[in-house]
C-alpha atoms as a PDB file:
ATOM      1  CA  UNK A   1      61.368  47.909 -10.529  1.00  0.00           C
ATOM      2  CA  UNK A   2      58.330  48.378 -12.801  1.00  0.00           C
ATOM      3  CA  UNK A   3      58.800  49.598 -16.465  1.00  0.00           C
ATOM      4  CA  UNK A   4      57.602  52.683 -17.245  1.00  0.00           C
ATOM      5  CA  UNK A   5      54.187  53.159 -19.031  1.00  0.00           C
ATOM      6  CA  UNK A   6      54.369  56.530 -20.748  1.00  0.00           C
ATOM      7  CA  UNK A   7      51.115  58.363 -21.304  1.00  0.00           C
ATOM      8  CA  UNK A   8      51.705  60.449 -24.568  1.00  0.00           C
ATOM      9  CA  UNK A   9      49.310  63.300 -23.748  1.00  0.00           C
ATOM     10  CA  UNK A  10      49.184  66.893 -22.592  1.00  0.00           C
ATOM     11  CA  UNK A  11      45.529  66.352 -21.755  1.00  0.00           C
ATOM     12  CA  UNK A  12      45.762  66.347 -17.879  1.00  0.00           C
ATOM     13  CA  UNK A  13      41.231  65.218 -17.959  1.00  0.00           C
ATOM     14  CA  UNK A  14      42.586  62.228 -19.845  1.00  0.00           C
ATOM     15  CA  UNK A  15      45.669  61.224 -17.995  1.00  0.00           C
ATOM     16  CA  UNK A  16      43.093  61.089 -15.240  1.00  0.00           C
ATOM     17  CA  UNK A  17      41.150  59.045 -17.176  1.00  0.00           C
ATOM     18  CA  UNK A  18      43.775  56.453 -17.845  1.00  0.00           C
ATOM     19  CA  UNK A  19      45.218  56.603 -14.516  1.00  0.00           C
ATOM     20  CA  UNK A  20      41.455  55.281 -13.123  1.00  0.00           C
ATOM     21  CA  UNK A  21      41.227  52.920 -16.081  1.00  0.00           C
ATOM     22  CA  UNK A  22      44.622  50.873 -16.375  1.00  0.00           C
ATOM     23  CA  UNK A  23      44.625  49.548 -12.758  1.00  0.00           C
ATOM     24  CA  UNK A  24      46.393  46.495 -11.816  1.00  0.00           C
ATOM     25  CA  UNK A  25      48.774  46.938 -14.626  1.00  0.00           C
ATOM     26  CA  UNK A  26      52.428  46.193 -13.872  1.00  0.00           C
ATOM     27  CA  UNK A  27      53.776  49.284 -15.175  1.00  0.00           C
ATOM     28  CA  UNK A  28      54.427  52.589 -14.027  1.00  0.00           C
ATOM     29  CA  UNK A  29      51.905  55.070 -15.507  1.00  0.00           C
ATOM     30  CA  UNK A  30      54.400  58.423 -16.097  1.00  0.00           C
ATOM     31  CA  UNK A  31      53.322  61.363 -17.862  1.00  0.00           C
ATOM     32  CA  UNK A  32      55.235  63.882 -20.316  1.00  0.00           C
ATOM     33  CA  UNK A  33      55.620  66.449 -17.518  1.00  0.00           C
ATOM     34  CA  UNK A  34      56.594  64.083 -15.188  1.00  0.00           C
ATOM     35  CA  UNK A  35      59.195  62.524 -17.072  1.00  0.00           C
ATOM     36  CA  UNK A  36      60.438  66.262 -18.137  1.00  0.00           C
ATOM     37  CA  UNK A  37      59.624  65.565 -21.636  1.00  0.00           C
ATOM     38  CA  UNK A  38      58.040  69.035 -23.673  1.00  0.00           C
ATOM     39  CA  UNK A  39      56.520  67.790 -26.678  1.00  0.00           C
ATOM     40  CA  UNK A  40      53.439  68.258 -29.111  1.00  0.00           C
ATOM     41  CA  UNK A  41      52.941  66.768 -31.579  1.00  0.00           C
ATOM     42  CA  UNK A  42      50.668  68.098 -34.808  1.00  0.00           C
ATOM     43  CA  UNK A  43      47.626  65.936 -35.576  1.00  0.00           C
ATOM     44  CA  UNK A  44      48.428  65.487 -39.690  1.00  0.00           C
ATOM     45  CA  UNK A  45      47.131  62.363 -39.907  1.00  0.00           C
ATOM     46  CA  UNK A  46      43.480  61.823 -42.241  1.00  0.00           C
ATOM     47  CA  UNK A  47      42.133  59.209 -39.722  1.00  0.00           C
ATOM     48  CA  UNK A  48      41.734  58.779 -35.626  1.00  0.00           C
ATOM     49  CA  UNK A  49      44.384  55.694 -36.501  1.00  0.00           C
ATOM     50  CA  UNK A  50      47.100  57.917 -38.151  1.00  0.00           C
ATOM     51  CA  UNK A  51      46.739  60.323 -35.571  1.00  0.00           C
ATOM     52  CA  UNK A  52      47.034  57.987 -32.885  1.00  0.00           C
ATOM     53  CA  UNK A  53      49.971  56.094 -34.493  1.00  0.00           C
ATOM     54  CA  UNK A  54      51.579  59.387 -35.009  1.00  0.00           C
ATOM     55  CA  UNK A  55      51.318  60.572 -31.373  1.00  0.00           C
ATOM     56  CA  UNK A  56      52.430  57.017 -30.530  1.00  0.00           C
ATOM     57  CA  UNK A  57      55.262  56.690 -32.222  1.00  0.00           C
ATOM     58  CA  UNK A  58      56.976  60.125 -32.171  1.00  0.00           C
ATOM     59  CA  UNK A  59      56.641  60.764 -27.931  1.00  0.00           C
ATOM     60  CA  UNK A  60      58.146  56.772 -27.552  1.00  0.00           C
ATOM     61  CA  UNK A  61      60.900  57.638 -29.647  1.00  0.00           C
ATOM     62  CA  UNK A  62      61.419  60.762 -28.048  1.00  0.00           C
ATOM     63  CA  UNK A  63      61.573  59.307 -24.743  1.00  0.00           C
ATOM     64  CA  UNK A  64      62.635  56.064 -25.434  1.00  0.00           C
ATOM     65  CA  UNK A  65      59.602  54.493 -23.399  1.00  0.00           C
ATOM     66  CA  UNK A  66      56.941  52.565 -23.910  1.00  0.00           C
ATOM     67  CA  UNK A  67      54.088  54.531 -24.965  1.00  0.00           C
ATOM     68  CA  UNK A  68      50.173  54.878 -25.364  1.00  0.00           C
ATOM     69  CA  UNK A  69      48.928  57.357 -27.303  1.00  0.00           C
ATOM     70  CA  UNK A  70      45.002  58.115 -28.654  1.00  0.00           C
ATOM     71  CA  UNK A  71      42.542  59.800 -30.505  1.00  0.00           C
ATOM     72  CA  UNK A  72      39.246  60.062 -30.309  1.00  0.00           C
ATOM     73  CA  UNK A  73      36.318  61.599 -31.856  1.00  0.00           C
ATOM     74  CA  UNK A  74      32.755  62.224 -31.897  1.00  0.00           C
ATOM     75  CA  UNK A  75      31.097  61.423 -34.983  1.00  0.00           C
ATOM     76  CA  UNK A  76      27.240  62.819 -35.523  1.00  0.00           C
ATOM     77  CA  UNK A  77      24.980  60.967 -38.518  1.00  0.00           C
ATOM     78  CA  UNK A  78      23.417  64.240 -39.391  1.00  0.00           C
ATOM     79  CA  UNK A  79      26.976  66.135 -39.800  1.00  0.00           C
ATOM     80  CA  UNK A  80      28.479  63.477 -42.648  1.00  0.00           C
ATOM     81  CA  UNK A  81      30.379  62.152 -39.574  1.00  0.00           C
ATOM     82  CA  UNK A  82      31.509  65.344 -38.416  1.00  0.00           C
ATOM     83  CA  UNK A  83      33.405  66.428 -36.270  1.00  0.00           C
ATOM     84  CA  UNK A  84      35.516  63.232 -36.291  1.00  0.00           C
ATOM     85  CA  UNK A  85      39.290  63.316 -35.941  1.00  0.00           C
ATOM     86  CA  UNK A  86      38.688  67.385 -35.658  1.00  0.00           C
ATOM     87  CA  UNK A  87      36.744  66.937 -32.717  1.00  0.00           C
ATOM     88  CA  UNK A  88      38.835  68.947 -30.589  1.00  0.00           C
ATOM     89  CA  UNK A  89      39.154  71.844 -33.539  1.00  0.00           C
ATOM     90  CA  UNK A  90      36.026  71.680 -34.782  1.00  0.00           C
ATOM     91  CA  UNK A  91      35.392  75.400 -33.632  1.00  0.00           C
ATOM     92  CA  UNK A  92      38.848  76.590 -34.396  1.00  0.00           C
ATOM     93  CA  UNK A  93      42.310  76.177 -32.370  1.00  0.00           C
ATOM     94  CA  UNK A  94      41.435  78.132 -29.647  1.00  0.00           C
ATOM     95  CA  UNK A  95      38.141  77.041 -28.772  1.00  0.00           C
ATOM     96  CA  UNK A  96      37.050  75.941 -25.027  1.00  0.00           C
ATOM     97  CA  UNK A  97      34.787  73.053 -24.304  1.00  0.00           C
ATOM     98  CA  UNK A  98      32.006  75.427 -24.299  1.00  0.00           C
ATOM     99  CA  UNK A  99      32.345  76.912 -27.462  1.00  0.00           C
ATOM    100  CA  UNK A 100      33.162  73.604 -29.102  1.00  0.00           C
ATOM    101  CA  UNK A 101      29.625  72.000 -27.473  1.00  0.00           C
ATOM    102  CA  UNK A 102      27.687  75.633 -29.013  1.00  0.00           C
ATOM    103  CA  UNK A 103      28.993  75.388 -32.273  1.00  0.00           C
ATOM    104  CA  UNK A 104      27.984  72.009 -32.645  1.00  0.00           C
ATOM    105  CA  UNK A 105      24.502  72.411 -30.842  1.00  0.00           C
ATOM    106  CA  UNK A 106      24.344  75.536 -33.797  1.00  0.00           C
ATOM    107  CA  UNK A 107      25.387  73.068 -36.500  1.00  0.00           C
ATOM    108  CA  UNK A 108      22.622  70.891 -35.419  1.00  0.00           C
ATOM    109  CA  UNK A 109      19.939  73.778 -35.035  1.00  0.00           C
ATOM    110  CA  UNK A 110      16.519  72.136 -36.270  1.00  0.00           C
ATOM    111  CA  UNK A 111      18.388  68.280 -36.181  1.00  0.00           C
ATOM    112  CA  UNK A 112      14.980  66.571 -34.618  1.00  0.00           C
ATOM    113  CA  UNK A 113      16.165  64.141 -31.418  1.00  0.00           C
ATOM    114  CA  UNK A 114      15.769  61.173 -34.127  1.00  0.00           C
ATOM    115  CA  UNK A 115      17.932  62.297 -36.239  1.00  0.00           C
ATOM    116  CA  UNK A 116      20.664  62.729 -34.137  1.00  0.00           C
ATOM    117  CA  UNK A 117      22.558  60.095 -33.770  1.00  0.00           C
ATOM    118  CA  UNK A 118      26.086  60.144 -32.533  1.00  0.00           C
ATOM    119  CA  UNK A 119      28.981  58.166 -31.405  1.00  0.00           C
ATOM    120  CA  UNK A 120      32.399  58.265 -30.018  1.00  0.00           C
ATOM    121  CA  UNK A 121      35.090  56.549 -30.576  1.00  0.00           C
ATOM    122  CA  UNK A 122      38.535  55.962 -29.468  1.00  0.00           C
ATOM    123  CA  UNK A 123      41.777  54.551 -31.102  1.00  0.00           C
ATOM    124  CA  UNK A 124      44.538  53.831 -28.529  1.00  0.00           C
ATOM    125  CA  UNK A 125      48.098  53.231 -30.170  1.00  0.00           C
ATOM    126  CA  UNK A 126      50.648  51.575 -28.186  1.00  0.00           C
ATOM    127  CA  UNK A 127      54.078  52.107 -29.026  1.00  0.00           C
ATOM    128  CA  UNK A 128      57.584  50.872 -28.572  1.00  0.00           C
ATOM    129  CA  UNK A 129      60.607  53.026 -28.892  1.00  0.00           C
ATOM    130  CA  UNK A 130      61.814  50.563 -31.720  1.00  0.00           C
ATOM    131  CA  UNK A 131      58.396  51.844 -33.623  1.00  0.00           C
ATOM    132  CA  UNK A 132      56.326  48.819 -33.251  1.00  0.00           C
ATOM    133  CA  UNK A 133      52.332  49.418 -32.482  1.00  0.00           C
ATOM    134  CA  UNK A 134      49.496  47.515 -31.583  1.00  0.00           C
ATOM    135  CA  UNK A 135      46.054  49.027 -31.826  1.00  0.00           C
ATOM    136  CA  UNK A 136      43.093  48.872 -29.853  1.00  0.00           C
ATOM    137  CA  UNK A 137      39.574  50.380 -30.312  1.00  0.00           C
ATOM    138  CA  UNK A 138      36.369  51.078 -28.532  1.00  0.00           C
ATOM    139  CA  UNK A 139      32.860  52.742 -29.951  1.00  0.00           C
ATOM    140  CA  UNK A 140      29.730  54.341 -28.130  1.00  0.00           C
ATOM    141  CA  UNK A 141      26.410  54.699 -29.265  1.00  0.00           C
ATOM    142  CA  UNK A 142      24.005  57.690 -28.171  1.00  0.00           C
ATOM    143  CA  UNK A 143      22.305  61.142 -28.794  1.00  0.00           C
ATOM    144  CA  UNK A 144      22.846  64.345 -29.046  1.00  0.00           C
ATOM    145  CA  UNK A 145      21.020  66.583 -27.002  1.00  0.00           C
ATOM    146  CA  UNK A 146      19.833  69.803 -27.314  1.00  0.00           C
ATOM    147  CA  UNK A 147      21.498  71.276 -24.207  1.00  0.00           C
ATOM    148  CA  UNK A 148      24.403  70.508 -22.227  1.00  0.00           C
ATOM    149  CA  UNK A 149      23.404  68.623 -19.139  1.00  0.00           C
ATOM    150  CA  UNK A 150      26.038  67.156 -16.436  1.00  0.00           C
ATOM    151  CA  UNK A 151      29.191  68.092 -14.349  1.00  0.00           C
ATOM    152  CA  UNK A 152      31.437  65.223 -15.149  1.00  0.00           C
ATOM    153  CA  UNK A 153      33.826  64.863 -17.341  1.00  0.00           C
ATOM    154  CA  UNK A 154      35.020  66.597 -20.364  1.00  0.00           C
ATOM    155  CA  UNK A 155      34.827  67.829 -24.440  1.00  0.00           C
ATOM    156  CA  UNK A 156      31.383  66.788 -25.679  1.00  0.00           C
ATOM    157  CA  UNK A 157      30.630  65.214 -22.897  1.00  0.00           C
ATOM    158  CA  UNK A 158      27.472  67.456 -21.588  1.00  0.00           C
ATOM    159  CA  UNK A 159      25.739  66.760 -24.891  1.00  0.00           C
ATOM    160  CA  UNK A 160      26.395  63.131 -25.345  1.00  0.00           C
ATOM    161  CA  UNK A 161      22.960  61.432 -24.454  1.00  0.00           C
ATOM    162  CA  UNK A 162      22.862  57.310 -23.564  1.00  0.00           C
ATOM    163  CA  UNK A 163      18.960  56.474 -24.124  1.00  0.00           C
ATOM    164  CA  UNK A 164      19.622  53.039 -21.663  1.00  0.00           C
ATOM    165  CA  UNK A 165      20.506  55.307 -18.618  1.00  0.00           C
ATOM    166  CA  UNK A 166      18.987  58.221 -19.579  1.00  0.00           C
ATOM    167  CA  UNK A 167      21.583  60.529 -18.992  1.00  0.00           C
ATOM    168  CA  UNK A 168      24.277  61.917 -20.805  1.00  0.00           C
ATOM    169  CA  UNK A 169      27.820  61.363 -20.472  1.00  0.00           C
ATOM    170  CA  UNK A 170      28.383  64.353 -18.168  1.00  0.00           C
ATOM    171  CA  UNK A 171      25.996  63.098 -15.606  1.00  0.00           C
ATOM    172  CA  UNK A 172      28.036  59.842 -15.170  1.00  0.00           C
ATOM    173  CA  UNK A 173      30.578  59.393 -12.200  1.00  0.00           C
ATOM    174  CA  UNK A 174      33.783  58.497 -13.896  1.00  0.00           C
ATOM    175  CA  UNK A 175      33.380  54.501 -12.719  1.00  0.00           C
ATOM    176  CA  UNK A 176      30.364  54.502 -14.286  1.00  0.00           C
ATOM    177  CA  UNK A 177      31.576  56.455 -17.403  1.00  0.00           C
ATOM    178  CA  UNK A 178      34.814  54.242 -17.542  1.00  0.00           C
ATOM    179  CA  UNK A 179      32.783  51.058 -17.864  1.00  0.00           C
ATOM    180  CA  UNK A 180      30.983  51.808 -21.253  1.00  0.00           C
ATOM    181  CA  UNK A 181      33.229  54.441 -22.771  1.00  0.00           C
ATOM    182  CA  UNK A 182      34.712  54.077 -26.131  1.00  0.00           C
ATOM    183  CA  UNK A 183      37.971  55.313 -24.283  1.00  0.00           C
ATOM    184  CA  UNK A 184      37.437  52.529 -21.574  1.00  0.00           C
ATOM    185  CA  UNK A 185      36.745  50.023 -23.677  1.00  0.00           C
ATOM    186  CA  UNK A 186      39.869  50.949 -26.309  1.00  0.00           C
ATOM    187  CA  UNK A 187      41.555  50.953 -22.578  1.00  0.00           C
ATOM    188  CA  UNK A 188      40.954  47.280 -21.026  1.00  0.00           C
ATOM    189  CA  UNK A 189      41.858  45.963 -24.933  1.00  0.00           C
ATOM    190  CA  UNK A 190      44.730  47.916 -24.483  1.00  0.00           C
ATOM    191  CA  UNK A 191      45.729  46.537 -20.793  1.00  0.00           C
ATOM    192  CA  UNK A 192      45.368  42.654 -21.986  1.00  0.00           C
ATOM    193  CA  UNK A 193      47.869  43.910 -24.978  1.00  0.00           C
ATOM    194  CA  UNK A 194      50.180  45.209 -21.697  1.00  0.00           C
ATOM    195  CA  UNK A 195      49.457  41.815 -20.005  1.00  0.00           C
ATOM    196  CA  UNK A 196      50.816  39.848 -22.946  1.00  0.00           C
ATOM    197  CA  UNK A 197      53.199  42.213 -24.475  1.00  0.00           C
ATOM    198  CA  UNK A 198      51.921  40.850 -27.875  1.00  0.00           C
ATOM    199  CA  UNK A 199      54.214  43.589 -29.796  1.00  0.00           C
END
């Protein structure tokens, strides 16, 4: 029997993400609702590291499984590096995707396309109930646009411009989006830590 690979999110867009990114892995990928486990826990920490750690730590030793955890951010040049590890309450608790994507686009108001430079990046923690963690990390470059453009995927993803394809991250079938995403690059660091167990 495979051991169990918990993934320590409520996020059901990025357990799908995961799930298409950690192939070939000799674990069984389980989520929190599947494994009957209710838990959320607050983002305290000052950096996309802490944050990560934190989710890491407290769901494995909840559930007593091996888990991986993230965080991940966008950070725009023209903001200070905003909205960072509040990337997902940058326009309050509540907000939707939508509003999140305005309020930036309204933060940026008059932000030539020079000027705004972007990127996103990902720290994955991986946890073992004993509180041991590895890290991995992934970064990606781009733009922000000026309008959300794309179906595909999910948070800033509509407004996230790469200048090499010309086309934002929105307008990327997931393969595609998988192979040069700071989340699926933090991921296939992340699967050789699995391979080896280096813990």
């Amino acid at each position: 029997m495979r051991p169990k690979l918990l993934l320590g999110t409520n996020n059901q867009a990025k357990v799908r993400e995961y799930r298409s990114l950690l192939p070939g892995l000799d674990y069984e990928l389980v989520t929190l609702a599947e494994q009957g486990i209710s838990i959320e826990v607050e983002e305290t920490g000052e950096s996309l590291e802490e944050n990560a750690r934190l989710k890491a730590t407290v769901t494995a030793r909840e559930s007593r499984l091996l888990t991986l955890a993230d965080d991940s951010g966008l950070e725009v040049d023209a903001l200070g590096g905003e909205p960072g590890r509040l990337s997902a309450r940058y326009a309050g608790e509540n907000a939707t995707d939508r509003g999140r994507i305005e309020y930036l686009l309204q933060r940026l108001d008059g932000v030539p396309q020079e000027k705004r430079t972007a990127r996103f990046r990902c720290v994955i923690a991986l946890a073992t109930p004993d509180g041991k963690v590895e890290f991995c990390s992934g970064e990606c470059p781009g733009l922000i646009t000026f309008e959300p453009r794309g179906e595909h995927g999910f948070g800033y993803d509509p407004i996230f411009y790469l200048p090499e394809l010309d086309k934002t991250m929105a307008e990327l079938p997931l393969e595609q989006k998988n192979k040069i995403s700071h989340r699926g690059q933090a991921a296939r660091k992340a699967a050789q830590v699995l391979r080896n167990m280096v813990f």
